[in-house]
Protein backbone atom coordinates (compact mmCIF):
# COMPACT_ATOMS: atom_id res chain seq x y z
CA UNK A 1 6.55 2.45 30.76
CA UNK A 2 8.13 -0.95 31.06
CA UNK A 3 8.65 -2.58 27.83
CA UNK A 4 6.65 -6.24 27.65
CA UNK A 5 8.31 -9.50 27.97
CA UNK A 6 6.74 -11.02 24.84
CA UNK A 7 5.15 -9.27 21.61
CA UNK A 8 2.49 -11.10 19.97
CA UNK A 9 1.78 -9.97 16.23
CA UNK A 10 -1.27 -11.10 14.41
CA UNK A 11 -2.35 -9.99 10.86
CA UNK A 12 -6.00 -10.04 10.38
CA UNK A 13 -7.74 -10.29 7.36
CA UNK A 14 -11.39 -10.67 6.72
CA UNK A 15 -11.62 -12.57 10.69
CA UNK A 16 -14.71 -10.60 12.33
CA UNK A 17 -16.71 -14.60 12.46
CA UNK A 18 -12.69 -15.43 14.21
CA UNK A 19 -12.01 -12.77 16.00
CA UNK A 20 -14.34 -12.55 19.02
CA UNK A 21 -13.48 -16.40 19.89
CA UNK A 22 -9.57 -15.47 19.46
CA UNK A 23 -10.03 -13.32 22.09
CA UNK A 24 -11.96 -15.26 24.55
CA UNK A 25 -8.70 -18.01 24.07
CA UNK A 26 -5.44 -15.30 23.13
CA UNK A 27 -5.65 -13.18 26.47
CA UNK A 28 -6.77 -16.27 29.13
CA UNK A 29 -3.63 -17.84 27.39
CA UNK A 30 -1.03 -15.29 27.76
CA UNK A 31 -2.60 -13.77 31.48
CA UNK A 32 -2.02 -17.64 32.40
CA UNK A 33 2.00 -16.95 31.80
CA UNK A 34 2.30 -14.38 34.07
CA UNK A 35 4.51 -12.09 32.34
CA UNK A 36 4.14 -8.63 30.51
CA UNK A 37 3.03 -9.07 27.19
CA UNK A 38 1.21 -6.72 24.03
CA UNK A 39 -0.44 -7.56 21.79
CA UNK A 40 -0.20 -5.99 18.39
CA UNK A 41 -2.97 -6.43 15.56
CA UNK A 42 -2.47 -5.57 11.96
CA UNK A 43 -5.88 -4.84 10.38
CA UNK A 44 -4.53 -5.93 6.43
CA UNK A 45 -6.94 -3.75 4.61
CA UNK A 46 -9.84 -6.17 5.52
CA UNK A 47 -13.32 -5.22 4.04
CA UNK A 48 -15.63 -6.82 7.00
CA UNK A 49 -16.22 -5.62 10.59
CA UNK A 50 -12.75 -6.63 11.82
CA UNK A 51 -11.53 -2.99 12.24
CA UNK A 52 -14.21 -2.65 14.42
CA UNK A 53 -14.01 -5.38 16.26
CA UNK A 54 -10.40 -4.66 17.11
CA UNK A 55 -11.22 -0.97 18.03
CA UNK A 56 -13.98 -2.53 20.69
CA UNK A 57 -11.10 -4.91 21.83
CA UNK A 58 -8.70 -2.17 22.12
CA UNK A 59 -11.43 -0.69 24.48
CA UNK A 60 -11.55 -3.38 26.57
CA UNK A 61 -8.26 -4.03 27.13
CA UNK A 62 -6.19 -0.90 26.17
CA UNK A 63 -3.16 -2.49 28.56
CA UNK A 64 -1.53 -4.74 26.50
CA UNK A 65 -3.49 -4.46 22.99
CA UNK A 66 -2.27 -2.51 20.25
CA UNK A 67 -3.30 -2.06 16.72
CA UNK A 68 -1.90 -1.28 13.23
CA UNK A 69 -4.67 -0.50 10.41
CA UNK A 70 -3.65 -0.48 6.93
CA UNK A 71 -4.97 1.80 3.75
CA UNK A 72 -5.15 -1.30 1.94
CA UNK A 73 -4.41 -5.18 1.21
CA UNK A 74 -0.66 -5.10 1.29
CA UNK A 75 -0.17 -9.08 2.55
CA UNK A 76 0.58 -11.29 5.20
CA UNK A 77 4.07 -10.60 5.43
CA UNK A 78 4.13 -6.68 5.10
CA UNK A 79 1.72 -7.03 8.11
CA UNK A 80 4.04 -8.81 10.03
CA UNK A 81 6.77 -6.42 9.10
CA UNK A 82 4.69 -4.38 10.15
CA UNK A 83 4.32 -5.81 13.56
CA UNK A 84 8.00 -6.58 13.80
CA UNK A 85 8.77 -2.67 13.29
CA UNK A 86 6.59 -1.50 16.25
CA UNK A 87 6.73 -4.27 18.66
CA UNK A 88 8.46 -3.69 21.81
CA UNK A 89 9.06 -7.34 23.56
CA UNK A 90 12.44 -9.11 24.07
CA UNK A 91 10.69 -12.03 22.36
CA UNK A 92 8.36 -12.08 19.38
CA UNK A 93 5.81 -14.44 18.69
CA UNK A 94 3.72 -14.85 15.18
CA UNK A 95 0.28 -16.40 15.52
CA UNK A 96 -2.48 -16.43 12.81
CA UNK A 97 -5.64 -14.87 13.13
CA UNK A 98 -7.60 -18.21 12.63
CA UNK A 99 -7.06 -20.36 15.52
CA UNK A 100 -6.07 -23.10 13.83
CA UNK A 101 -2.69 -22.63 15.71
CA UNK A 102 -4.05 -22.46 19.05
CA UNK A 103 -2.88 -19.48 20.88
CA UNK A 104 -2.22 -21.99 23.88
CA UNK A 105 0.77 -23.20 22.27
CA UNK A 106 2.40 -19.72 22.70
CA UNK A 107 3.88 -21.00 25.92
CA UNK A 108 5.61 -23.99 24.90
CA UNK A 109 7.31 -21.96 22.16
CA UNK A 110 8.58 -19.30 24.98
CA UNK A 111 9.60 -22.27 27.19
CA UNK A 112 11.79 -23.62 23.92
CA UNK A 113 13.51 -20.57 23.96
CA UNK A 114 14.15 -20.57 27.51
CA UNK A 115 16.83 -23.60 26.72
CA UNK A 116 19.10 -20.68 24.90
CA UNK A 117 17.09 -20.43 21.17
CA UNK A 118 17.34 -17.26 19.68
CA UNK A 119 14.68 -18.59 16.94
CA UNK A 120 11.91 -21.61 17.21
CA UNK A 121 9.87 -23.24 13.98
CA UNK A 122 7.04 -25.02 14.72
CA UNK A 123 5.43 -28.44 13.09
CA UNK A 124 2.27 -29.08 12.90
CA UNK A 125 0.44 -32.17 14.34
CA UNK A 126 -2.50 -33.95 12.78
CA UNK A 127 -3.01 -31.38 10.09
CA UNK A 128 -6.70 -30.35 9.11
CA UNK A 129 -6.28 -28.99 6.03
CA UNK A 130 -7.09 -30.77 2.82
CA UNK A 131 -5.20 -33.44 1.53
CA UNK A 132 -4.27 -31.88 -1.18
CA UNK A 133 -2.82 -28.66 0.53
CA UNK A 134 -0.36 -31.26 2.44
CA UNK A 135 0.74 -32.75 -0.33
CA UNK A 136 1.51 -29.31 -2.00
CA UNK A 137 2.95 -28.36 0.93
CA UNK A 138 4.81 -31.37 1.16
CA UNK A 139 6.74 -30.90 -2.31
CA UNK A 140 7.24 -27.21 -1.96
CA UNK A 141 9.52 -27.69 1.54
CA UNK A 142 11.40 -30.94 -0.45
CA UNK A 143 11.66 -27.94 -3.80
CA UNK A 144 12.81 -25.31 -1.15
CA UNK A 145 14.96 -27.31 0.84
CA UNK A 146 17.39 -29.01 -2.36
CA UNK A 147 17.70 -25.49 -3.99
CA UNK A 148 18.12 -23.39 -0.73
CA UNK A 149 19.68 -25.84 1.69
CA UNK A 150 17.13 -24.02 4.32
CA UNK A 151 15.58 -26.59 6.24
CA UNK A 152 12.06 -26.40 7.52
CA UNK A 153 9.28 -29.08 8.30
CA UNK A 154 6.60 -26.89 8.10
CA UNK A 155 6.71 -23.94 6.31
CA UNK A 156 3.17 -23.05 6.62
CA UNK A 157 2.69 -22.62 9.92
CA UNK A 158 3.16 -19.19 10.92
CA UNK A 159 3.10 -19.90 14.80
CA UNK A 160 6.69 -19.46 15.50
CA UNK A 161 9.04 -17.06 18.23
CA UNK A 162 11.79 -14.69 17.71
CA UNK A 163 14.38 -13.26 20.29
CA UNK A 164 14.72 -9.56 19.56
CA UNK A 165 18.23 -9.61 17.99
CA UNK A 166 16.34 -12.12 15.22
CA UNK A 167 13.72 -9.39 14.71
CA UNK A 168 16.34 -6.59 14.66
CA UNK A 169 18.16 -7.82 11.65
CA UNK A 170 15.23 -8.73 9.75
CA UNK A 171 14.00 -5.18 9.97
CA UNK A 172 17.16 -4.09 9.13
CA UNK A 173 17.85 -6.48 6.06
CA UNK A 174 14.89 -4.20 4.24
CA UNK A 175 13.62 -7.11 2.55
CA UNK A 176 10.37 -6.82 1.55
CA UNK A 177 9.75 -9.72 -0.88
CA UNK A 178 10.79 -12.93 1.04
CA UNK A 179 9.47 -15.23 3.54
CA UNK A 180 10.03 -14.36 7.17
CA UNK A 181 10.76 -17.43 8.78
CA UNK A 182 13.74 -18.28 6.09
CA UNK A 183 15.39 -14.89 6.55
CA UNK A 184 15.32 -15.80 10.64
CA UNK A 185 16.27 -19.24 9.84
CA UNK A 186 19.58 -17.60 8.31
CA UNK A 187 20.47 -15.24 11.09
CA UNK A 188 19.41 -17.59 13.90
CA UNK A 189 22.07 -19.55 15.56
CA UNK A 190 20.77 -22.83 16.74
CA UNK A 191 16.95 -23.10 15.24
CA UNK A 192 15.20 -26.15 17.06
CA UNK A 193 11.32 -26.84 15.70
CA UNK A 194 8.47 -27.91 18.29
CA UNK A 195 5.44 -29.60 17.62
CA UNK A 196 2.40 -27.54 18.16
CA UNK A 197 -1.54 -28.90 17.83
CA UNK A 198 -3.81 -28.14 14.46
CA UNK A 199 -7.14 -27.32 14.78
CA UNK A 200 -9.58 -26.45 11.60
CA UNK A 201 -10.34 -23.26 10.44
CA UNK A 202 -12.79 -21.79 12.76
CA UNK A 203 -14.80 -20.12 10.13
CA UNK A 204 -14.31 -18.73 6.42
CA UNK A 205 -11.85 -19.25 3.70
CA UNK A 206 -8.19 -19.95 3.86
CA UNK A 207 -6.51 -16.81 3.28
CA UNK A 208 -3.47 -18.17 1.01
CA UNK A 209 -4.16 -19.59 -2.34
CA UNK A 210 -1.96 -22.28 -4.30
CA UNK A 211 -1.19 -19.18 -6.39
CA UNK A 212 0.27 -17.27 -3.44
CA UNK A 213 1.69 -20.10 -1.83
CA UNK A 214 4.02 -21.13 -5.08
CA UNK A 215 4.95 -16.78 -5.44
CA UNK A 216 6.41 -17.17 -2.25
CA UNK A 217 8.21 -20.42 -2.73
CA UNK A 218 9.50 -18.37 -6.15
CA UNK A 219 10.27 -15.50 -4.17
CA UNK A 220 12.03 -17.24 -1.53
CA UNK A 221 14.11 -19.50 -4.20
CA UNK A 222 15.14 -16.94 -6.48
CA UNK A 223 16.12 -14.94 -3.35
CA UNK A 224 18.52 -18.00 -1.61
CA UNK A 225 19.85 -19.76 -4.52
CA UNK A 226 21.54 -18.27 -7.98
CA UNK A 227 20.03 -21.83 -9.31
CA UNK A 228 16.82 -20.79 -10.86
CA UNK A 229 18.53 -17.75 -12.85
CA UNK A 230 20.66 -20.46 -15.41
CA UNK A 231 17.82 -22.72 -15.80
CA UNK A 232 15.49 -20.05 -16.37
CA UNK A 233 18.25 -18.58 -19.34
CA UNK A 234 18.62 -21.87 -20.78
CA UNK A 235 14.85 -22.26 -21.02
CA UNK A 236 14.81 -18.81 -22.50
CA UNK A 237 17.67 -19.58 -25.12
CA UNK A 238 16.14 -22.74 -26.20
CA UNK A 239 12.33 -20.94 -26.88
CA UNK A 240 14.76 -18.02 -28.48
CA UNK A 241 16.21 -20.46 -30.83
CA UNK A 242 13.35 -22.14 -31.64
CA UNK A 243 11.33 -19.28 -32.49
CA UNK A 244 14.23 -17.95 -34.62
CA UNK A 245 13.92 -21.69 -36.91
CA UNK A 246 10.17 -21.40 -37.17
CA UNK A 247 10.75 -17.77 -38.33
CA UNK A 248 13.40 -19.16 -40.67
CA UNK A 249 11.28 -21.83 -41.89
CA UNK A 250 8.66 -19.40 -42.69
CA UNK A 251 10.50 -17.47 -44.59
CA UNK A 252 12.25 -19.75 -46.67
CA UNK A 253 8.62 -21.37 -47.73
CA UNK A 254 7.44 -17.87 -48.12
CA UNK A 255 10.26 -17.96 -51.25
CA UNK A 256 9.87 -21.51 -52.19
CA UNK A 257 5.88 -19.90 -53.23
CA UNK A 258 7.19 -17.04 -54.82
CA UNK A 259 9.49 -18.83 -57.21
């Protein structure tokens, strides 16, 4: 079997409204670039039809679709891990599930890396998500970028491509708890960023919360930098040493009554 030119990973989550429009756009897009692809779906424990739907897909088009089902929920990342650990293409590309990154872009990412890049970030243009979730995002890359020194523009766009030596080493690193496109950043040798189009959400909810969005910030900070880990102690020491006067205090009116 010859191995494909490009992988193309895609977690899915909850998408059966997405999915049957992703494929009407995903496999006109990549037949268009004449060259051998797969693509590999990672069913992330959803609780809808999506299995289902990606079974029938397989069906149709058991040439270059492949797919990964999970016992569970296990995350975005795992599932891309995941992906990473089964693919077979000398270049990887990571696309959501929602279309808001449309799958059309995929080639202007491949011809990016055709000028030598072993690893290319993407920015999106004309965001549509809320104004609020730009703003976030906007003062989580300026957190991330003064603690870590790893620069990236976008951090939330998950449409990006990997040569297979990137991929390699992040499955090899073992890390499990970190974001993916900052551990490629760090093993890449020249990473370039593209701009790429933004479309809305073509139906449901977002899939990351503000509450997941600032664990992997944490998770990626704590990882890079030894910065958090003193201000965290000194936080710690001063509530230790404040606790230890109010317990002082208490005590020595506790006396003050008894005499």
């Amino acid at each position: 079997m010859i191995a494909p030119t490009v992988s193309v990973i895609i977690p899915v989550y909850n998408e059966e409204q997405t999915l049957p429009l992703l494929f009407s756009r995903l496999y006109p897009a990549l037949d268009k670039l004449g060259v051998n692809y797969e693509i590999i779906f990672i069913n992330d424990g959803s609780r809808d039809r999506s299995a289902a739907l990606l079974r029938e897909q397989f069906q149709t088009r058991p040439d270059v679709t492949r797919v990964i089902l999970f016992s569970g929920n296990f995350g975005q990342h795992m599932a891309i891990m995941a992906g990473f650990e089964h693919c077979r293409g000398g270049r990887v590309v990571t696309l959501d599930a929602d279309l808001q990154n449309p799958p059309e872009e995929i080639g202007n990412l491949l011809a990016a890396m055709d000028g030598g890049h072993d690893y290319v970030g993407s920015i999106r243009t004309q965001r549509q998500d809320s104004a609020f979730r730009r703003r976030a995002s906007h003062w989580m890359n300026w957190l991330r970028e003064r603690i870590t020194h790893i620069r990236m523009t976008d951090q939330g766009c998950m449409l990006r491509a990997y040569d297979r030596k990137i991929v390699d080493a992040i499955t090899s690193s073992h890390e499990v708890n970190t974001f993916i496109p900052a551990l490629a950043y760090t093993y890449a040798a020249n990473p370039p960023e593209i701009e790429v189009s933004h479309e809305e959400r073509a139906s449901g909810a977002y899939q990351y919360s503000l509450y997941a969005l600032i664990s992997l910030n944490w998770a990626l900070v704590s990882r890079s930098s030894i910065i958090p880990l003193p201000v965290f102690s000194l936080l710690g020491i001063c509530v230790h040493v404040r606790s230890a006067e109010d317990e002082i205090g208490v005590i020595l009116g506790t006396r003050c009554v008894v005499h």
